[in-house]
N, C-alpha and C. Protein backbone atom coordinates (compact mmCIF):
# COMPACT_ATOMS: atom_id res chain seq x y z
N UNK A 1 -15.36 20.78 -2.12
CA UNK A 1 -15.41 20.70 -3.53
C UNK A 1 -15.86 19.29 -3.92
N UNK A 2 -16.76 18.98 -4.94
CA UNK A 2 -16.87 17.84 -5.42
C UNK A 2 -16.69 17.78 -6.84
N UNK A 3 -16.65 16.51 -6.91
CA UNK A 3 -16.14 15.88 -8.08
C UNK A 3 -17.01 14.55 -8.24
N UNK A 4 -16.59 14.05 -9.89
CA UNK A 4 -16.78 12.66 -10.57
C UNK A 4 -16.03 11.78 -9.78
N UNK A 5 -15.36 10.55 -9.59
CA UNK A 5 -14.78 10.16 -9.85
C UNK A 5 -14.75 8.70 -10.17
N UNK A 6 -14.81 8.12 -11.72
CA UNK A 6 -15.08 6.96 -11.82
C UNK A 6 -16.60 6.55 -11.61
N UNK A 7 -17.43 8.09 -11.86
CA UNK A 7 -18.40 8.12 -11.93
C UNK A 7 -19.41 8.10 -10.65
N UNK A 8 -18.41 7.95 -9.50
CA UNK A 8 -19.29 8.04 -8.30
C UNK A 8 -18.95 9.91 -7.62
N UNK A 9 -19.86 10.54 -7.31
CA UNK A 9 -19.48 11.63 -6.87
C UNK A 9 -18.51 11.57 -5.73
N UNK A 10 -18.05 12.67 -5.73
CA UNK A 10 -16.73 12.61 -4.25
C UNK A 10 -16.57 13.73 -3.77
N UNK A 11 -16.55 14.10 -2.06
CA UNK A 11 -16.02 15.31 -1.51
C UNK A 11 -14.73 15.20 -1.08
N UNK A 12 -13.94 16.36 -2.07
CA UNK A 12 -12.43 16.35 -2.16
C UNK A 12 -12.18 17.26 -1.17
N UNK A 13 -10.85 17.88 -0.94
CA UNK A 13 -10.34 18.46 -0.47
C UNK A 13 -9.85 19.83 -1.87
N UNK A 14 -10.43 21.05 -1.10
CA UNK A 14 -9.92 22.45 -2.53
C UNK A 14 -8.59 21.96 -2.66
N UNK A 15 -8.20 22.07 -4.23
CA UNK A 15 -6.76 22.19 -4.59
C UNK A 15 -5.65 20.97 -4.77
N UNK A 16 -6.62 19.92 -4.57
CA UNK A 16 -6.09 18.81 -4.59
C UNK A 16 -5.80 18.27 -6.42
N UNK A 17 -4.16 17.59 -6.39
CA UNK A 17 -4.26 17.73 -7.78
C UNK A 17 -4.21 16.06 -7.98
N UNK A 18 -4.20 15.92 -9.31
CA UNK A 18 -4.42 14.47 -9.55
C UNK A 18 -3.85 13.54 -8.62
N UNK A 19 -2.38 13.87 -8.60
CA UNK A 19 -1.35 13.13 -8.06
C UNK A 19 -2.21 12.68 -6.66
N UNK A 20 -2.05 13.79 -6.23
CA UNK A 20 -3.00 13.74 -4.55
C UNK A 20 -4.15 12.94 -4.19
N UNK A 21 -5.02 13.01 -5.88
CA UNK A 21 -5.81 12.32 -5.64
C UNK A 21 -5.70 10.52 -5.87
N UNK A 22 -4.69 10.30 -6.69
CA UNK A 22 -4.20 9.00 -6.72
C UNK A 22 -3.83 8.31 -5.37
N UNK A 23 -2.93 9.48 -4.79
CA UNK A 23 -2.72 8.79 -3.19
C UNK A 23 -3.86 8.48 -2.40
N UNK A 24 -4.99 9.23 -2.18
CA UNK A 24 -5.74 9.45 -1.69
C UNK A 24 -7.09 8.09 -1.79
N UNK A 25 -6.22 7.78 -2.93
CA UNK A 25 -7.43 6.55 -3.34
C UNK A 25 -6.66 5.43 -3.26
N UNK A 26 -5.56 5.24 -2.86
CA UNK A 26 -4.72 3.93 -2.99
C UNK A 26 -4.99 3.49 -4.59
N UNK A 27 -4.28 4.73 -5.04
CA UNK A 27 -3.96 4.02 -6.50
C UNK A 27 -2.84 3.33 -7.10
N UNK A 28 -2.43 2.41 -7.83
CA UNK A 28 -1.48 1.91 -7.92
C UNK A 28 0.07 3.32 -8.79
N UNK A 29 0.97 2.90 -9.08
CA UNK A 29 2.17 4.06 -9.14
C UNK A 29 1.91 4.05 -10.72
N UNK A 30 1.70 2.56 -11.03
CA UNK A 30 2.10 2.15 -12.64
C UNK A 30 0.89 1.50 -13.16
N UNK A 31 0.23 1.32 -14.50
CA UNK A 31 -0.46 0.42 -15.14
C UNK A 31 -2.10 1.19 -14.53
N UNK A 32 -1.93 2.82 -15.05
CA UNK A 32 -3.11 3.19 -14.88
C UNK A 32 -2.84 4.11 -16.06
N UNK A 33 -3.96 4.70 -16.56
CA UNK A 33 -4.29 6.15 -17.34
C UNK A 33 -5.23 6.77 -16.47
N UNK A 34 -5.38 8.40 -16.72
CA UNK A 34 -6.46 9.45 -15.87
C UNK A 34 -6.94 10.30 -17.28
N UNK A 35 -7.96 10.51 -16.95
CA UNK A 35 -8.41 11.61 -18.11
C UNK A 35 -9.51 12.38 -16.72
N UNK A 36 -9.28 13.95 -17.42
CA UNK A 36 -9.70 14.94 -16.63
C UNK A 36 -10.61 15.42 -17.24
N UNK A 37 -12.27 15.28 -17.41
CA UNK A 37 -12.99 16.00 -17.94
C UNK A 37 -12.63 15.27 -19.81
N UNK A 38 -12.62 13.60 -20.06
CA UNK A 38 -12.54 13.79 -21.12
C UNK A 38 -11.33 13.71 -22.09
N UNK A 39 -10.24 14.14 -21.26
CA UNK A 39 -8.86 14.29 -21.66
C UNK A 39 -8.13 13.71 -20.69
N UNK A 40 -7.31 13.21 -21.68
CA UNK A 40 -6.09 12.32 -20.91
C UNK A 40 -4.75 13.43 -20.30
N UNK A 41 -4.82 12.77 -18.93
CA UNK A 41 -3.64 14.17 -18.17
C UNK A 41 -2.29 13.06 -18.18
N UNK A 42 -1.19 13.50 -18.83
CA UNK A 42 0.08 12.97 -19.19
C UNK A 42 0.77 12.87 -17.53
N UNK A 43 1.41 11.69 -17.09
CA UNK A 43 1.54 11.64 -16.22
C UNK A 43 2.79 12.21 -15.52
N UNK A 44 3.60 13.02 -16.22
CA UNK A 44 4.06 13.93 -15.82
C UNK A 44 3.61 15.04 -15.23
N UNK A 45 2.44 15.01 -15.80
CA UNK A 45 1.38 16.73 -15.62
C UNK A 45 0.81 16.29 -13.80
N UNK A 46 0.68 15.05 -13.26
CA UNK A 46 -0.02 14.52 -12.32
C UNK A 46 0.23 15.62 -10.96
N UNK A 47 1.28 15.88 -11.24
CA UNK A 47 1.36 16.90 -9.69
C UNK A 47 1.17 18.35 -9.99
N UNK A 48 1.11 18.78 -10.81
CA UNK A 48 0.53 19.99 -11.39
C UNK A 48 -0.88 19.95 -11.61
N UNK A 49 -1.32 19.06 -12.26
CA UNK A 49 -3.12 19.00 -12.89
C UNK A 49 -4.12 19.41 -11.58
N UNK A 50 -4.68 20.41 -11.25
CA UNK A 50 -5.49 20.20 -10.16
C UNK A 50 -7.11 20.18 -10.86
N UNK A 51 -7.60 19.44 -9.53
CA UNK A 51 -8.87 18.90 -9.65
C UNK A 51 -9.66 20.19 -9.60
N UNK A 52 -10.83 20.70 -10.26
CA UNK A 52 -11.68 21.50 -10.07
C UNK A 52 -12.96 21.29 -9.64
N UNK A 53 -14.12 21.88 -8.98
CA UNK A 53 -15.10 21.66 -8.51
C UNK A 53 -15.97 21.42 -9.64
N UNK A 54 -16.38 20.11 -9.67
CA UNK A 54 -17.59 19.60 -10.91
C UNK A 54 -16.59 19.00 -12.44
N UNK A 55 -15.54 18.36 -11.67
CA UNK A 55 -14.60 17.78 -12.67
C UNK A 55 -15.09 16.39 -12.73
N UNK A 56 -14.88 15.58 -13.71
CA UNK A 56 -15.45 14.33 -14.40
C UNK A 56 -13.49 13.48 -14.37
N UNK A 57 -13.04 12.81 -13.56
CA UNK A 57 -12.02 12.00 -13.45
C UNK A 57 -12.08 10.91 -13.28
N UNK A 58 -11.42 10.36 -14.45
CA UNK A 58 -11.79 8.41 -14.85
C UNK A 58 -10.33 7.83 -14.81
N UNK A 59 -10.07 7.12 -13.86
CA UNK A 59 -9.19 6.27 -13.57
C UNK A 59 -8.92 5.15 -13.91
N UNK A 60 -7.97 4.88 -15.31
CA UNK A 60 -8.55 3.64 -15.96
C UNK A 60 -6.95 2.45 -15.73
N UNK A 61 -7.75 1.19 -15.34
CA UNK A 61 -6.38 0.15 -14.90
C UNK A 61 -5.94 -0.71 -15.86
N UNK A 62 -5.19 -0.74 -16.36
CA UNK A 62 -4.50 -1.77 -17.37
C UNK A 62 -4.53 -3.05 -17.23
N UNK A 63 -5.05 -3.78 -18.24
CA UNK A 63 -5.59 -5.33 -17.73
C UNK A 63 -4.96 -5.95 -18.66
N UNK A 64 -4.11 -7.05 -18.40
CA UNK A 64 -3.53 -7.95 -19.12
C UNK A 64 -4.43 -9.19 -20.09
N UNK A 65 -4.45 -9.51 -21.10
CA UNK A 65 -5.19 -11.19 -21.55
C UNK A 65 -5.51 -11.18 -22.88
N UNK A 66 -6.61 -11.89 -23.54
CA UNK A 66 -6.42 -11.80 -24.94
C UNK A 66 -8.41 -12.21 -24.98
């Protein structure tokens, strides 16, 4: 299955859901947002949300400063 991610294409694994894919990327636990196709996935939803083939997933990191 492939995917977006962060705008570079990616070959996932079928059925893999956000959460999975956070691990998978050494993402940090805290001080991120995900939007799936556009929409923001509540991070409760993270182990439920699964990735679909030709999904658009933007991994965005929280930056501190002024």
């Amino acid at each position: 299955m492939k995917a977006a991610v962060n705008g570079q294409e990616r070959e996932l694994p079928d059925g893999i859901t956000v959460a999975q894919l956070l691990d998978l990327l050494g993402a940090p636990q805290s001080g991120i947002a995900v939007a799936r196709n556009e929409r923001v996935v509540r991070r409760a939803e993270y182990a439920s949300s699964e990735v679909c083939d030709g999904d658009t997933i933007e991994i965005i990191k929280a930056v501190a400063g002024g």
